[in-house]
PDB file of N, CA and C in Angstrom:
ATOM      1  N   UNK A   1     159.824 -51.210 285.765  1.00  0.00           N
ATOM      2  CA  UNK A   1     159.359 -52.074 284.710  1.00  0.00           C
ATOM      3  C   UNK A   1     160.552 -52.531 283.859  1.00  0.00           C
ATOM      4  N   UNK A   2     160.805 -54.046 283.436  1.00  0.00           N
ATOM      5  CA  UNK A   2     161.959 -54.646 282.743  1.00  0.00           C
ATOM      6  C   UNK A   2     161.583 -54.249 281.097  1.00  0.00           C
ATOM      7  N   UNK A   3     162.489 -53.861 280.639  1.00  0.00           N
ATOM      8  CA  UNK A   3     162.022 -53.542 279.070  1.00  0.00           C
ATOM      9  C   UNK A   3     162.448 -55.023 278.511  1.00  0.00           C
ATOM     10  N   UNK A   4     161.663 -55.153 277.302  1.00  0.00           N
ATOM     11  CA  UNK A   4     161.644 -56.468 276.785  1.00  0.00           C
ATOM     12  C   UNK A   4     162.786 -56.293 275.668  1.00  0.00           C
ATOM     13  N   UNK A   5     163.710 -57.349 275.278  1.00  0.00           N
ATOM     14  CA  UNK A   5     164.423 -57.258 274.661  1.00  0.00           C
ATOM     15  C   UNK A   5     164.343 -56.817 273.227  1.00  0.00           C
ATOM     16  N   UNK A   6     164.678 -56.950 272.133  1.00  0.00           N
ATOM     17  CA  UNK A   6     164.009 -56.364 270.670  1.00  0.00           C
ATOM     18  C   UNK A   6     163.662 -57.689 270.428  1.00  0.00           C
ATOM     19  N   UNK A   7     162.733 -57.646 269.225  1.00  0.00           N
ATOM     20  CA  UNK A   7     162.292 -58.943 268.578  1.00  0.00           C
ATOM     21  C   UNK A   7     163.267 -59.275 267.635  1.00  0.00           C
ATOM     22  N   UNK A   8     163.511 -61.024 267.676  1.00  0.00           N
ATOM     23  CA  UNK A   8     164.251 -61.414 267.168  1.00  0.00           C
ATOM     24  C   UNK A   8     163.768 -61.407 265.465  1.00  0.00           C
ATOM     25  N   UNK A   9     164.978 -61.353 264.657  1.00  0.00           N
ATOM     26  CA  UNK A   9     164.471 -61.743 263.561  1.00  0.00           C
ATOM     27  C   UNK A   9     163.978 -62.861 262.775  1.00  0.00           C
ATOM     28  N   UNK A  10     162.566 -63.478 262.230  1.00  0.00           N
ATOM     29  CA  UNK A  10     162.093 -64.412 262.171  1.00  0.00           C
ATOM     30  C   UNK A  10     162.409 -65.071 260.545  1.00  0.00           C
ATOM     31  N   UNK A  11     162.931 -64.064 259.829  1.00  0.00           N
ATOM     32  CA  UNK A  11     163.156 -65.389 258.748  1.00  0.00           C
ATOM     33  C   UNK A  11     162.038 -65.587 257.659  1.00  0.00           C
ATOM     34  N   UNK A  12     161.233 -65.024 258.129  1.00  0.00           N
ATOM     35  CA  UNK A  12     159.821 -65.716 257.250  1.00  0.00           C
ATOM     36  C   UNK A  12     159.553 -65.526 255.621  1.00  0.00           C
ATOM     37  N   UNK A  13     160.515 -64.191 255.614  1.00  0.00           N
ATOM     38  CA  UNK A  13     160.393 -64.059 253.804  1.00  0.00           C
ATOM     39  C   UNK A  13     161.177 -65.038 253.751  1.00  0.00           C
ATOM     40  N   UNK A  14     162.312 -64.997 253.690  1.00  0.00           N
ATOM     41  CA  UNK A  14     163.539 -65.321 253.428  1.00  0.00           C
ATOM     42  C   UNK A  14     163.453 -67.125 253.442  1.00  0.00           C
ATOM     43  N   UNK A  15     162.375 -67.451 253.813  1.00  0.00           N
ATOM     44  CA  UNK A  15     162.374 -68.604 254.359  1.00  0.00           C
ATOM     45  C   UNK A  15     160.844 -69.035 253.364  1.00  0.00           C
ATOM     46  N   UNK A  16     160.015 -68.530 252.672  1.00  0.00           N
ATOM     47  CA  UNK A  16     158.962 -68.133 251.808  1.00  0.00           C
ATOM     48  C   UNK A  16     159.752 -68.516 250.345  1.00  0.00           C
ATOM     49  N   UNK A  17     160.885 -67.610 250.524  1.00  0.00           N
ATOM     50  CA  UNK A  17     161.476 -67.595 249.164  1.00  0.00           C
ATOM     51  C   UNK A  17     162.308 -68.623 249.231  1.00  0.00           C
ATOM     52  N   UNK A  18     162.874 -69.679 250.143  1.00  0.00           N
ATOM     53  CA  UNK A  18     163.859 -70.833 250.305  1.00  0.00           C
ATOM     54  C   UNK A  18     162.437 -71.826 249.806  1.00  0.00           C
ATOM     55  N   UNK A  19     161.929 -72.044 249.768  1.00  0.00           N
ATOM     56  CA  UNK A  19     160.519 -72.531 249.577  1.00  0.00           C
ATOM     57  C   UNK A  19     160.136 -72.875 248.157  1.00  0.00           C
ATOM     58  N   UNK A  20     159.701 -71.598 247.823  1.00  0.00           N
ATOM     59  CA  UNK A  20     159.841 -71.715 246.606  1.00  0.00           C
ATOM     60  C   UNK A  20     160.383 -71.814 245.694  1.00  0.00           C
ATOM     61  N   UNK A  21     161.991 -71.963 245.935  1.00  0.00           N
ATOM     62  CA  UNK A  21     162.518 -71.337 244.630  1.00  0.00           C
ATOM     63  C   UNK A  21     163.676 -72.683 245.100  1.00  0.00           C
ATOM     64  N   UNK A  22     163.934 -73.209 246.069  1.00  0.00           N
ATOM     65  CA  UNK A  22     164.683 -73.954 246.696  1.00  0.00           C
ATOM     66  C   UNK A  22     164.559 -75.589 246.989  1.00  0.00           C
ATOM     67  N   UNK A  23     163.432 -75.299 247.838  1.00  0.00           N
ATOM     68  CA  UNK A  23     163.664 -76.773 248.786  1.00  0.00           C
ATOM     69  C   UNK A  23     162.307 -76.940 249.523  1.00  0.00           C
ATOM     70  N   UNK A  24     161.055 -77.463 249.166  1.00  0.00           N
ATOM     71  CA  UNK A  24     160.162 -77.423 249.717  1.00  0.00           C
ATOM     72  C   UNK A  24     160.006 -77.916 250.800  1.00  0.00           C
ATOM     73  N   UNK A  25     160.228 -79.347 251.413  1.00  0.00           N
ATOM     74  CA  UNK A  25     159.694 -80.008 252.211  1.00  0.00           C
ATOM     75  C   UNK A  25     160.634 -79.375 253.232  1.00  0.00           C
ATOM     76  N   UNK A  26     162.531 -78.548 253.114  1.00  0.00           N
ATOM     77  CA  UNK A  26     162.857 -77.888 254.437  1.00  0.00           C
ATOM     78  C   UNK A  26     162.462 -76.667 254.520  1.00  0.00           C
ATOM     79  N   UNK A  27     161.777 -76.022 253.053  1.00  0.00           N
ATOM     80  CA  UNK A  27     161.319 -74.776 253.407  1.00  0.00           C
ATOM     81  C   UNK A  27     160.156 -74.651 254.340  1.00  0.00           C
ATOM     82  N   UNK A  28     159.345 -75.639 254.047  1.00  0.00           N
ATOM     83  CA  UNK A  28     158.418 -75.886 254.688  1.00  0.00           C
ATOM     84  C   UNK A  28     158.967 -75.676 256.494  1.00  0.00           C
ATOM     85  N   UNK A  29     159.639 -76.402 256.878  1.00  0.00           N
ATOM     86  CA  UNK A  29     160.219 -76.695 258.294  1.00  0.00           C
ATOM     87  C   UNK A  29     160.339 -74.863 258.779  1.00  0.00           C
ATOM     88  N   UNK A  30     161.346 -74.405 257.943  1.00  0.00           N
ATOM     89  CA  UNK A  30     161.749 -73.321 257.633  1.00  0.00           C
ATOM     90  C   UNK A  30     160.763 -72.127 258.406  1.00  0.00           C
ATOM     91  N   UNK A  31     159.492 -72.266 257.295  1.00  0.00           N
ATOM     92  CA  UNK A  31     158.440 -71.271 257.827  1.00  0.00           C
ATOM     93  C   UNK A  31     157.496 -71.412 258.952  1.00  0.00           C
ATOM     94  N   UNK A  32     157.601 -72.565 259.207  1.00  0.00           N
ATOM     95  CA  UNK A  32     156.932 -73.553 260.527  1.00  0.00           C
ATOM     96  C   UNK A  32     157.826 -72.537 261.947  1.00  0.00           C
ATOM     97  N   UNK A  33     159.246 -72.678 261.859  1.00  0.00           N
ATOM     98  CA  UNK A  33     159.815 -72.133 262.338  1.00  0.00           C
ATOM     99  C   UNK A  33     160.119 -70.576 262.491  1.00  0.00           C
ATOM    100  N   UNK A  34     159.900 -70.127 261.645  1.00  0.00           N
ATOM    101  CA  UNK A  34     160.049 -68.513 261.759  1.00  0.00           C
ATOM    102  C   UNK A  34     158.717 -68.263 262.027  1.00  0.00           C
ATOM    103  N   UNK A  35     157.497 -68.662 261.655  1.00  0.00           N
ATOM    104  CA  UNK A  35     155.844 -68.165 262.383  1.00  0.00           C
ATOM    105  C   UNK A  35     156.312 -68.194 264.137  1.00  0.00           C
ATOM    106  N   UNK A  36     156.841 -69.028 264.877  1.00  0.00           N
ATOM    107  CA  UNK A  36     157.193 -69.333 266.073  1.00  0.00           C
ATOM    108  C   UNK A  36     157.459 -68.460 266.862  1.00  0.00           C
ATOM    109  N   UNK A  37     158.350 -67.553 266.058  1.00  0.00           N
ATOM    110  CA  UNK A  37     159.170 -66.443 266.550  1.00  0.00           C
ATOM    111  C   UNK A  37     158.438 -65.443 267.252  1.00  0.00           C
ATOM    112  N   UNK A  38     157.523 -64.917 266.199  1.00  0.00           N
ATOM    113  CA  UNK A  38     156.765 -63.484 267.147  1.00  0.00           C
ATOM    114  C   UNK A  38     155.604 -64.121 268.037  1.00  0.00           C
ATOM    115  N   UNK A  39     155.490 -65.319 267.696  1.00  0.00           N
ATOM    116  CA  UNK A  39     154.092 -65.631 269.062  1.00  0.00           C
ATOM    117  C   UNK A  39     154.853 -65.983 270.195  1.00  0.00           C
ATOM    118  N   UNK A  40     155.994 -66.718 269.960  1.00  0.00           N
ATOM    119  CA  UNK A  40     156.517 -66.786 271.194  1.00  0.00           C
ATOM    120  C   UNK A  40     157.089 -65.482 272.160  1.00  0.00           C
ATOM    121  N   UNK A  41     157.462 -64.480 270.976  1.00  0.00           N
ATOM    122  CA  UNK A  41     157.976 -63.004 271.315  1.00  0.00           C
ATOM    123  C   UNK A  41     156.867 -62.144 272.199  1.00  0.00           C
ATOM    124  N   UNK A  42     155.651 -62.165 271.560  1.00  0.00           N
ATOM    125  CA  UNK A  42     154.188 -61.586 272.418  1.00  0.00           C
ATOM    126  C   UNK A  42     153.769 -62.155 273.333  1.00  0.00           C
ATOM    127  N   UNK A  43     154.163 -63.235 273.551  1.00  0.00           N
ATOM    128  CA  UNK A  43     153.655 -64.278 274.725  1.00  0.00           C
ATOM    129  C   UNK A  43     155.093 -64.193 276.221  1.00  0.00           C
ATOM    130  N   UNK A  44     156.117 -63.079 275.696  1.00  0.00           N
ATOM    131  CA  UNK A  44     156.604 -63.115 276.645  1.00  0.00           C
ATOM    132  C   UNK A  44     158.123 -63.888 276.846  1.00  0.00           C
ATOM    133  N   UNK A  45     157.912 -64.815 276.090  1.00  0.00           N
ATOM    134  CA  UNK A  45     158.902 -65.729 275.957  1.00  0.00           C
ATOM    135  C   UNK A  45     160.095 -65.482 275.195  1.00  0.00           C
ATOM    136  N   UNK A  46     160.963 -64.721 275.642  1.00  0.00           N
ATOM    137  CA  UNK A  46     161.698 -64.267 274.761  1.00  0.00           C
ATOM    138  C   UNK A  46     162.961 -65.074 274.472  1.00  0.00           C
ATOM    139  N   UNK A  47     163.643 -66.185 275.429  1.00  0.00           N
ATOM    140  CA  UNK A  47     164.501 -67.391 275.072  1.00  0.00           C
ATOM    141  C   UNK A  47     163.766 -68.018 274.266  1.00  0.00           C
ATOM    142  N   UNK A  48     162.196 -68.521 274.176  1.00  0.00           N
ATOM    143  CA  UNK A  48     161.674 -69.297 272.992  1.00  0.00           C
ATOM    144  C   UNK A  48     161.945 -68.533 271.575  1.00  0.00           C
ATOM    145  N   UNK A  49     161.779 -67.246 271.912  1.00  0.00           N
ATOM    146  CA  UNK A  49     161.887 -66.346 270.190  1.00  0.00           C
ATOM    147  C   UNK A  49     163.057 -66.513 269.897  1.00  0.00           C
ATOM    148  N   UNK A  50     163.990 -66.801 270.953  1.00  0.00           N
ATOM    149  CA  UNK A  50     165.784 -66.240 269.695  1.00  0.00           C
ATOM    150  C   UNK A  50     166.021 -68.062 268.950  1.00  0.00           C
ATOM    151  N   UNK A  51     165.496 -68.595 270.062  1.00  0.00           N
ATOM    152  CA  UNK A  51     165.902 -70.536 269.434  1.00  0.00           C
ATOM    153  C   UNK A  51     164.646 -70.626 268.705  1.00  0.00           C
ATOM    154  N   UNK A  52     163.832 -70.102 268.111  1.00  0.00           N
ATOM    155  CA  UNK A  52     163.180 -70.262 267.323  1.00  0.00           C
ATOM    156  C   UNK A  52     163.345 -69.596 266.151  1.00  0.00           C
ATOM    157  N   UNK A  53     164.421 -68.631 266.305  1.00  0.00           N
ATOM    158  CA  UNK A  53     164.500 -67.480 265.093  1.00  0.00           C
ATOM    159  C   UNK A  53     165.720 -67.989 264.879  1.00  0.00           C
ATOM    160  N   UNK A  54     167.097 -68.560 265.579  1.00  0.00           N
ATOM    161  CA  UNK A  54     168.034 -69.375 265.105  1.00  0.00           C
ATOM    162  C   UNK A  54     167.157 -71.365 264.589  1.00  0.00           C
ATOM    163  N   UNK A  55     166.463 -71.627 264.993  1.00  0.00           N
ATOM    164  CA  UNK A  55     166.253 -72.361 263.798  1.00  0.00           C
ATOM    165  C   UNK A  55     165.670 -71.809 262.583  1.00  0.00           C
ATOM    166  N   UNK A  56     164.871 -71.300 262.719  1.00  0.00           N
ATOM    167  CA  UNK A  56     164.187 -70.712 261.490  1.00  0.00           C
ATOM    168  C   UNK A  56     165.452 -70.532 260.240  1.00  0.00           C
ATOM    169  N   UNK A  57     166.528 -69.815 260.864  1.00  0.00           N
ATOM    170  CA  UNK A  57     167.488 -69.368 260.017  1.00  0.00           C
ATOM    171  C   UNK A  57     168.595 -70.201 259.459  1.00  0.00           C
ATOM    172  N   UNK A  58     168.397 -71.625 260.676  1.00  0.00           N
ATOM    173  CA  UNK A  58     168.881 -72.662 260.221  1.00  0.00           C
ATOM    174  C   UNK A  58     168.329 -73.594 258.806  1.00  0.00           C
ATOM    175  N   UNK A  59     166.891 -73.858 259.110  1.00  0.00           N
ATOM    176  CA  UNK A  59     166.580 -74.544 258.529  1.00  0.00           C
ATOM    177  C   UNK A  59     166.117 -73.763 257.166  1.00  0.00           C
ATOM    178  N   UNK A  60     166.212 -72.200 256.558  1.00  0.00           N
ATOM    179  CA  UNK A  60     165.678 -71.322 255.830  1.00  0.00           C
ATOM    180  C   UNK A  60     167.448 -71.770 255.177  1.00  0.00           C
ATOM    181  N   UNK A  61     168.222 -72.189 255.426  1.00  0.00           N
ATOM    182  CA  UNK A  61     169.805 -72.549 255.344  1.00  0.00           C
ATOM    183  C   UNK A  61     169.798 -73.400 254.622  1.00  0.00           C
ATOM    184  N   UNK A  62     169.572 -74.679 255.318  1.00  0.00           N
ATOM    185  CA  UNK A  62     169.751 -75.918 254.595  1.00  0.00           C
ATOM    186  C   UNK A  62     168.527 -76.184 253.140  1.00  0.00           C
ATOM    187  N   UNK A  63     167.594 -75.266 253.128  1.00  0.00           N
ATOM    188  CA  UNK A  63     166.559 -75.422 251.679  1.00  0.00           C
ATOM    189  C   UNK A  63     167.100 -74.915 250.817  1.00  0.00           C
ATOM    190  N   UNK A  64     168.097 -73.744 251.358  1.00  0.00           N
ATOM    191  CA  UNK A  64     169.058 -72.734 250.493  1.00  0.00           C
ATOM    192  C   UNK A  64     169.741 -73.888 249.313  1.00  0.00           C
ATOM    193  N   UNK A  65     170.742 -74.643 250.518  1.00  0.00           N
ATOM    194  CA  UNK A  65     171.784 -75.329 250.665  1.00  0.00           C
ATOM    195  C   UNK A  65     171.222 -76.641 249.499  1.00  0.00           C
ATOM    196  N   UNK A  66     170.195 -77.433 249.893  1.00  0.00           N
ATOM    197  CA  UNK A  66     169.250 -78.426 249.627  1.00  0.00           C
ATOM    198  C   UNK A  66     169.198 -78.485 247.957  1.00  0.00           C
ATOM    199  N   UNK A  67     168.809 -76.718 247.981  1.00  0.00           N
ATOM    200  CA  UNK A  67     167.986 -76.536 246.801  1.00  0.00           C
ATOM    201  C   UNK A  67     169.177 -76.230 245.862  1.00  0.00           C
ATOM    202  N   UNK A  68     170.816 -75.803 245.977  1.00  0.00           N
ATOM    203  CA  UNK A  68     171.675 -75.906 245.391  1.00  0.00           C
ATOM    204  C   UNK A  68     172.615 -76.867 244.571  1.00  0.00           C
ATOM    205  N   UNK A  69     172.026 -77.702 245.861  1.00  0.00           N
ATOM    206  CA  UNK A  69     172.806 -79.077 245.434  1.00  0.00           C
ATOM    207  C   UNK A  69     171.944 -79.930 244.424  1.00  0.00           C
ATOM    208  N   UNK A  70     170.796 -79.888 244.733  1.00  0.00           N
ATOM    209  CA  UNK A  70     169.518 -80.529 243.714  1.00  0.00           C
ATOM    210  C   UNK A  70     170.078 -80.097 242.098  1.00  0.00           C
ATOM    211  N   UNK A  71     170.020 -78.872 242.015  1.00  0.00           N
ATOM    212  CA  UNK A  71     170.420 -78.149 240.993  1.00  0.00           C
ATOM    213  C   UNK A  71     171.803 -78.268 240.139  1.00  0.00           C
ATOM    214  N   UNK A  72     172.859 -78.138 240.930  1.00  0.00           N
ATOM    215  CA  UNK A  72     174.110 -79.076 240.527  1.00  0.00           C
ATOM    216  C   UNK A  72     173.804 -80.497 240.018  1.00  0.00           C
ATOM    217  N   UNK A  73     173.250 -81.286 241.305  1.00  0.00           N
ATOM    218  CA  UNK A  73     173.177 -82.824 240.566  1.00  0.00           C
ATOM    219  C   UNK A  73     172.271 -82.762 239.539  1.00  0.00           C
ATOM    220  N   UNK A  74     171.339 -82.445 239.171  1.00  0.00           N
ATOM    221  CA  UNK A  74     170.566 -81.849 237.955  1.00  0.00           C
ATOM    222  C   UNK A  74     171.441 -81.621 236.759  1.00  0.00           C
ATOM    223  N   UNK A  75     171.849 -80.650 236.763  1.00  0.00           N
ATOM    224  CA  UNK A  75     172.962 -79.940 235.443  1.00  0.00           C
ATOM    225  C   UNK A  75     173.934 -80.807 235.287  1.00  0.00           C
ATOM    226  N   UNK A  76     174.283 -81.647 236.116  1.00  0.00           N
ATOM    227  CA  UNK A  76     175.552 -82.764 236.244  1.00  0.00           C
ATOM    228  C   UNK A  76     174.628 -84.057 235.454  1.00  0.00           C
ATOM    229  N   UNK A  77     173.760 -84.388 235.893  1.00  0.00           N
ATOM    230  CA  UNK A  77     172.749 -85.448 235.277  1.00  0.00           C
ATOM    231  C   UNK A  77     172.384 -84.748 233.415  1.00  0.00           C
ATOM    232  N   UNK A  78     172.379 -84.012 233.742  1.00  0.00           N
ATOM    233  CA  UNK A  78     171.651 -83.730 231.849  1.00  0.00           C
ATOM    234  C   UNK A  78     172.910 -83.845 231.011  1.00  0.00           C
ATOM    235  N   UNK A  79     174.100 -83.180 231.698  1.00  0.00           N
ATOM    236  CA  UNK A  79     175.922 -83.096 230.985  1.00  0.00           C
ATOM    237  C   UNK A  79     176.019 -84.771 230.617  1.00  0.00           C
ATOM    238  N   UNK A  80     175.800 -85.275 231.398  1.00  0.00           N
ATOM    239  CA  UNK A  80     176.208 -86.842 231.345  1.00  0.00           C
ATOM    240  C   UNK A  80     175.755 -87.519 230.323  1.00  0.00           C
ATOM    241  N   UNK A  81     173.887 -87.172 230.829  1.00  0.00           N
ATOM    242  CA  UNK A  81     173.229 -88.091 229.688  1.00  0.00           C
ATOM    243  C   UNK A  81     173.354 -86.920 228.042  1.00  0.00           C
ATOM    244  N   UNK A  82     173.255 -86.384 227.507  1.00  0.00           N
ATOM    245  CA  UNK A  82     173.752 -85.490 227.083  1.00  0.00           C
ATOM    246  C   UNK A  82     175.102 -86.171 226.431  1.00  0.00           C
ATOM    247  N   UNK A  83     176.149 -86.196 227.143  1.00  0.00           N
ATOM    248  CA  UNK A  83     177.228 -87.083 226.472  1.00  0.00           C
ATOM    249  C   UNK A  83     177.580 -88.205 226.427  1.00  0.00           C
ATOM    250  N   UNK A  84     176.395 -89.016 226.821  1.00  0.00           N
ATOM    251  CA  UNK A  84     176.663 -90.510 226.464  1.00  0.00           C
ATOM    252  C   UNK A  84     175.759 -90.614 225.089  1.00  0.00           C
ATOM    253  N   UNK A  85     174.724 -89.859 225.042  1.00  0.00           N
ATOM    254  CA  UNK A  85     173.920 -90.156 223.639  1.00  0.00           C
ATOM    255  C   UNK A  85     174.767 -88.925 222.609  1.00  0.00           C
ATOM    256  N   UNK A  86     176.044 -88.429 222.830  1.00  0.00           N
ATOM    257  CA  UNK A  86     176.813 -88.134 221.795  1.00  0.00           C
ATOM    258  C   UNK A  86     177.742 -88.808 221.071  1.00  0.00           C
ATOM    259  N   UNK A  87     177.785 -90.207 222.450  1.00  0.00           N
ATOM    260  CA  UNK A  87     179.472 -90.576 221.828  1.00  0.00           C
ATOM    261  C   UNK A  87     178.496 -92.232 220.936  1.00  0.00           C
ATOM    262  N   UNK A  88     176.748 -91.812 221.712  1.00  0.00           N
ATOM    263  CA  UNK A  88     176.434 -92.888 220.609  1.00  0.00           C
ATOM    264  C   UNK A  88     176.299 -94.262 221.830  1.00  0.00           C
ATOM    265  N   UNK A  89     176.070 -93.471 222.843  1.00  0.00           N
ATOM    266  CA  UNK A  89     176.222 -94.832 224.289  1.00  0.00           C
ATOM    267  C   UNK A  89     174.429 -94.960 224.350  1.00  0.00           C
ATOM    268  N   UNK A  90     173.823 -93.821 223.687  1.00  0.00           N
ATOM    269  CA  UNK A  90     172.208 -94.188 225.054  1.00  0.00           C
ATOM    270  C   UNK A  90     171.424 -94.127 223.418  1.00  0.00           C
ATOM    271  N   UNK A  91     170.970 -95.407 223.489  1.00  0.00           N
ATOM    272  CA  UNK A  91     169.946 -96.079 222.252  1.00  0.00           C
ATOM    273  C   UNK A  91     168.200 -95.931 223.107  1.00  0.00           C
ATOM    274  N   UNK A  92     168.166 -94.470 223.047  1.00  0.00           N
ATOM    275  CA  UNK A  92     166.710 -94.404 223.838  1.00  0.00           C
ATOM    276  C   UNK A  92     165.513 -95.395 222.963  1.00  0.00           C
TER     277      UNK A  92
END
């Protein structure tokens, strides 16, 4: 009998919390992708589980990533406006 390899790791908190706290619409992708992992893992398919658990971890990445940069351009946007209605530039 072939022993089955270990189950890959799926990402799914980690990818829950890229979600919420991050980047919805890739977190979303994110958890789409890590659910993938163990059905494809029980079903046998164990090349479907690892490229499903490397996207998962990809795309649990870029909401990371997504949701950092949002946040920068954010804090960069308030600094700005912020100092144009100091120097007396923004007549709201």
């Amino acid at each position: 009998m072939e022993s089955n390899p270990t189950r890959p790791k799926n990402y799914l908190v980690e990818s829950i919390l890229a979600t919420l706290f991050c980047c919805l619409p890739l977190g979303i992708v994110a958890i789409i992708k890590a659910s993938n992992v163990n059905s494809a893992y029980d079903s046998g398919n164990f090349a479907e589980a690892e490229k499903a658990s490397a996207e998962a971890k990809k795309w649990m990445r870029y909401a990371v990533i997504g949701g950092a940069v949002f946040i920068v351009l954010y804090i960069l946007f308030i600094v700005l406006v912020g100092g144009m209605a100091a120097l007396g530039g923004g007549s709201y």
